[in-house]
N, C-alpha and C. Protein backbone atom coordinates (compact mmCIF):
# COMPACT_ATOMS: atom_id res chain seq x y z
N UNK A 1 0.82 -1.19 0.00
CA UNK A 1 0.00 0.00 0.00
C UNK A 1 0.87 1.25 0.00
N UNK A 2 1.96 1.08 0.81
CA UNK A 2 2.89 2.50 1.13
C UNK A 2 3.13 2.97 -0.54
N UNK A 3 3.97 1.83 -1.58
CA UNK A 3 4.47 2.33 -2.89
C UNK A 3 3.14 2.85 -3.54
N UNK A 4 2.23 2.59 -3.31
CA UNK A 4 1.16 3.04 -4.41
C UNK A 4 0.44 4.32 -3.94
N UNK A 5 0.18 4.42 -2.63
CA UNK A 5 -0.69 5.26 -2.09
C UNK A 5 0.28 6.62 -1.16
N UNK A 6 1.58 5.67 -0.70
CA UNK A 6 2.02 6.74 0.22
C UNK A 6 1.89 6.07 1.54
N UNK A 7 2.86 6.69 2.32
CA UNK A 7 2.85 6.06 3.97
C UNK A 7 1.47 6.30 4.82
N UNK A 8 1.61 7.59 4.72
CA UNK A 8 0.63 8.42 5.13
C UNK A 8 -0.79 7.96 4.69
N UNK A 9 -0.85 8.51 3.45
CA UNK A 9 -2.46 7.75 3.00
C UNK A 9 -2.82 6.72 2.90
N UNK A 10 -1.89 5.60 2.95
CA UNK A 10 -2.02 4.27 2.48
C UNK A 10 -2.28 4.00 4.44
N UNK A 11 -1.83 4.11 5.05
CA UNK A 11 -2.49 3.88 6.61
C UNK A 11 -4.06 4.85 7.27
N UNK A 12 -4.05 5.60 6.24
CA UNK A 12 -5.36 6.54 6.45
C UNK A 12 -6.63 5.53 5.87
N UNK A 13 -6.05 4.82 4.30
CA UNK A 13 -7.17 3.95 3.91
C UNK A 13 -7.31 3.06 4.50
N UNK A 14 -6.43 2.27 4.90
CA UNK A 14 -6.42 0.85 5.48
C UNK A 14 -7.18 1.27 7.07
N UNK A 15 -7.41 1.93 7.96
CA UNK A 15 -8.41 2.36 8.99
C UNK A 15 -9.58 2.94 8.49
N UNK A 16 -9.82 4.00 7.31
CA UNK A 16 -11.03 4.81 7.34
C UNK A 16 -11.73 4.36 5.50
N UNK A 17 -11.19 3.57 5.20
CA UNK A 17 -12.17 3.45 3.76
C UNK A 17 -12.86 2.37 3.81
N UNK A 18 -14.02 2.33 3.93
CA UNK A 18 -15.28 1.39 3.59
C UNK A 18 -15.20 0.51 2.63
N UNK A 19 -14.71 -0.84 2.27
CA UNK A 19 -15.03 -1.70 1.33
C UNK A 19 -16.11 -2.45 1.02
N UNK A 20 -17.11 -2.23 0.27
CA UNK A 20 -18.47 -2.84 -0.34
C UNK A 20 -17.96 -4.23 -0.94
N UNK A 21 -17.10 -4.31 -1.16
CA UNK A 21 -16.90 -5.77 -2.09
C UNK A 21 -16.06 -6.58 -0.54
N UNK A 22 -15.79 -6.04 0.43
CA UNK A 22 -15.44 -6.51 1.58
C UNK A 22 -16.74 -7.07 2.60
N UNK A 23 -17.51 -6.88 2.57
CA UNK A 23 -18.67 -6.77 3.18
C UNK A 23 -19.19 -5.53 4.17
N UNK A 24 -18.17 -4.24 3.59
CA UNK A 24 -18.44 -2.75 4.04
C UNK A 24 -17.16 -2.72 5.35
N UNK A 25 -16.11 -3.21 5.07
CA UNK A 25 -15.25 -3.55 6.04
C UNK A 25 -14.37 -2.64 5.57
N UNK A 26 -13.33 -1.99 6.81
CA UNK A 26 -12.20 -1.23 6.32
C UNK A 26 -11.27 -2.71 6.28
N UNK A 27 -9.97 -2.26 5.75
CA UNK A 27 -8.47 -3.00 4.92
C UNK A 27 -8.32 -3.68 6.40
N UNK A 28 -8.41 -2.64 7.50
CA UNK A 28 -7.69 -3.40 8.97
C UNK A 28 -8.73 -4.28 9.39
N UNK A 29 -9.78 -4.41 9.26
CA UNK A 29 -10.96 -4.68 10.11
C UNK A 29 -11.20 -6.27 8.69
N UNK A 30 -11.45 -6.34 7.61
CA UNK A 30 -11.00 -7.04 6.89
C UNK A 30 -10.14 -8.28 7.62
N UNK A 31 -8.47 -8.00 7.49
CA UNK A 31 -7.68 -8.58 7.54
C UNK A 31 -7.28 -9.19 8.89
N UNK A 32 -8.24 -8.66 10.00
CA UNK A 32 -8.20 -8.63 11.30
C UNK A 32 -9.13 -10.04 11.37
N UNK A 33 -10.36 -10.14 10.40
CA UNK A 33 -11.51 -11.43 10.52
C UNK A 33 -10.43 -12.40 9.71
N UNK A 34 -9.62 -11.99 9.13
CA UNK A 34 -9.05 -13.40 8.51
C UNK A 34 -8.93 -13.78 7.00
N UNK A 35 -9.36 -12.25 6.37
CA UNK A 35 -9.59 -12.43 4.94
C UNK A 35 -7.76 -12.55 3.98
N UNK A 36 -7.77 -12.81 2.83
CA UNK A 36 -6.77 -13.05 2.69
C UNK A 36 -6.19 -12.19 2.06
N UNK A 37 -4.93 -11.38 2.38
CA UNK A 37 -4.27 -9.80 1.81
C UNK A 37 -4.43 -9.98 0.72
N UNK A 38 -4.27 -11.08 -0.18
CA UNK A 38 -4.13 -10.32 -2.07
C UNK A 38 -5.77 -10.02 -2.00
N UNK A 39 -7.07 -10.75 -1.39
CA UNK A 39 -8.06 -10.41 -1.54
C UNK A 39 -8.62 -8.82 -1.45
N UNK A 40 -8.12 -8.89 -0.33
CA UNK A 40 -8.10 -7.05 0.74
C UNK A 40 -7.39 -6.15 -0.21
N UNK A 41 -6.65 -6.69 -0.64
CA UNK A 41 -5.65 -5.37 -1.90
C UNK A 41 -6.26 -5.58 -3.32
N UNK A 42 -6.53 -6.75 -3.60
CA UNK A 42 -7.27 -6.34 -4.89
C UNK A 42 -8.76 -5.88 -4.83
N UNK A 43 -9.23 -5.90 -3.34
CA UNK A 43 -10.92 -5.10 -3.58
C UNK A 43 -10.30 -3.78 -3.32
N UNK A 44 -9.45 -2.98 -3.20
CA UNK A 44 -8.71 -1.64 -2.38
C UNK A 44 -8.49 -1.41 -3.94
N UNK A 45 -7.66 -1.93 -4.74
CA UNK A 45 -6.96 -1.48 -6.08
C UNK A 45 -8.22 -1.56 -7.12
N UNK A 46 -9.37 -2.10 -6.91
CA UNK A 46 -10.58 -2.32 -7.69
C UNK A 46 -11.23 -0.80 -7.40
N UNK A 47 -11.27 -0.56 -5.74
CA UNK A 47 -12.43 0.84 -5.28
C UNK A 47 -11.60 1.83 -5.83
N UNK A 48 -10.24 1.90 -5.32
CA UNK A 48 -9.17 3.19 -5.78
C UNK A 48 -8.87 2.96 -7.56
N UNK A 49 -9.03 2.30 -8.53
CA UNK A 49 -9.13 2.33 -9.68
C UNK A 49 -7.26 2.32 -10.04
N UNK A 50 -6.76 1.50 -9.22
CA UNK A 50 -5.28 1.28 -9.35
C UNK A 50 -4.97 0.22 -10.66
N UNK A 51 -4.55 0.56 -11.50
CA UNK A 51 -4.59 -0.32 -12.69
C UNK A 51 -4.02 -1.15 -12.50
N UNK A 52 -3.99 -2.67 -13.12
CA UNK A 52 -3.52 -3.70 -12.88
C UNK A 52 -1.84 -3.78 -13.23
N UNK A 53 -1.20 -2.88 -14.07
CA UNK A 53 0.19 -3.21 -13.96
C UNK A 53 0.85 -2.43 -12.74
N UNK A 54 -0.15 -1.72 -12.26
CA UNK A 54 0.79 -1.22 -10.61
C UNK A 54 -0.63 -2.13 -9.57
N UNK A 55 -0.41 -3.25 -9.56
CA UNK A 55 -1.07 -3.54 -8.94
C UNK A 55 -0.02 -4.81 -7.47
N UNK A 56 1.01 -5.04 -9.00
CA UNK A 56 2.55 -5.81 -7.99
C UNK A 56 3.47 -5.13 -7.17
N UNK A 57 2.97 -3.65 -6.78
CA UNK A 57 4.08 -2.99 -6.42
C UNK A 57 5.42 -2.32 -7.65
N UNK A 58 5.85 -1.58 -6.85
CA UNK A 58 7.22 -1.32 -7.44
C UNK A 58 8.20 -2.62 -7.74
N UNK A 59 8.84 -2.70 -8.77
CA UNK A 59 10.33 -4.02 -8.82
C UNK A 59 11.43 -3.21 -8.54
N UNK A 60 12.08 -3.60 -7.45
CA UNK A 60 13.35 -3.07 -7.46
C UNK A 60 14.22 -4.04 -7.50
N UNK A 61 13.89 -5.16 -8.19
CA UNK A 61 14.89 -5.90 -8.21
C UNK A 61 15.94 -5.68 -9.20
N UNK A 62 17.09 -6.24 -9.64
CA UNK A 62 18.63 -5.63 -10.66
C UNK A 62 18.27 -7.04 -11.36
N UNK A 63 18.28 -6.80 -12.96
CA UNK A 63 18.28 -7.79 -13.73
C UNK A 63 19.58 -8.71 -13.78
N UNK A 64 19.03 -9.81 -13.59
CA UNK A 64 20.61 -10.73 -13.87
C UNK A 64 21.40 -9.96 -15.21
N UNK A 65 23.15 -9.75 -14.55
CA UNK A 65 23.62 -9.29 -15.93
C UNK A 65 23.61 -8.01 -16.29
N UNK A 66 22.72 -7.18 -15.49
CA UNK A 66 22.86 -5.50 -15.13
C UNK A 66 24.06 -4.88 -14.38
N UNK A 67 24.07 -4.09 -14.44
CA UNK A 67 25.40 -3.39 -13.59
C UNK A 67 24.63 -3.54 -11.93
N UNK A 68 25.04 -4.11 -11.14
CA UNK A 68 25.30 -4.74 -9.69
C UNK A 68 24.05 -5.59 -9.04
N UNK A 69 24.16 -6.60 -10.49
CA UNK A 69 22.75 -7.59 -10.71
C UNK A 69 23.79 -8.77 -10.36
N UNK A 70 23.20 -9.89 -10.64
CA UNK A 70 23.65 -10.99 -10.22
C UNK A 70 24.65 -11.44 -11.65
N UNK A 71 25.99 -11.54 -11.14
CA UNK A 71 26.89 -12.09 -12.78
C UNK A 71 26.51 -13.18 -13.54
N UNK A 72 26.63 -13.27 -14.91
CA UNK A 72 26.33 -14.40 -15.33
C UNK A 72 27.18 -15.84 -14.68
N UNK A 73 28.12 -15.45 -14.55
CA UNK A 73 29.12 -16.56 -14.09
C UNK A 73 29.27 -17.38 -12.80
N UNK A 74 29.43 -18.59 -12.31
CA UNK A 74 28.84 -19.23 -10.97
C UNK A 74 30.18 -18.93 -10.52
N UNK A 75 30.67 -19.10 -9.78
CA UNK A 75 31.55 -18.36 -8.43
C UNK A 75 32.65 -17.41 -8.58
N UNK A 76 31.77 -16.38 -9.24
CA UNK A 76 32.50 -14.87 -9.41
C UNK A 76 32.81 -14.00 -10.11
């Protein structure tokens, strides 16, 4: 929630936004009965209209073979 929404707002929704496809449950109150997080984040990215290719988060991962990615070569 933090990469998409922000620290700040992304803990403002998860206490104060109403989910209808939750059964009118906020994100905390949700996840608190036991529902399952990709569920809770994809009814959140469905209400907030978060498109599906930012829907994995940010990648910060380094491509194998990038400058300070993993070398092609096995020990070194």
């Amino acid at each position: 929630m933090d990469d998409e929404f922000g620290a700040a707002y992304a803990g403002s929704l998860a206490r104060d936004h109403v989910l209808g496809a939750l059964g009118n449950r906020t994100v905390v109150q949700a996840l608190a009965d036991g529902e399952a997080p990709r569920a809770v984040w994809e009814a959140l990215c469905t209400d907030m209209d978060v498109p599906p290719e930012r829907r994995l988060g940010r990648d910060t991962r380094v491509a194998r073979g990038a400058q300070g990615g993993q070398g092609g070569r096995l020990g070194g």
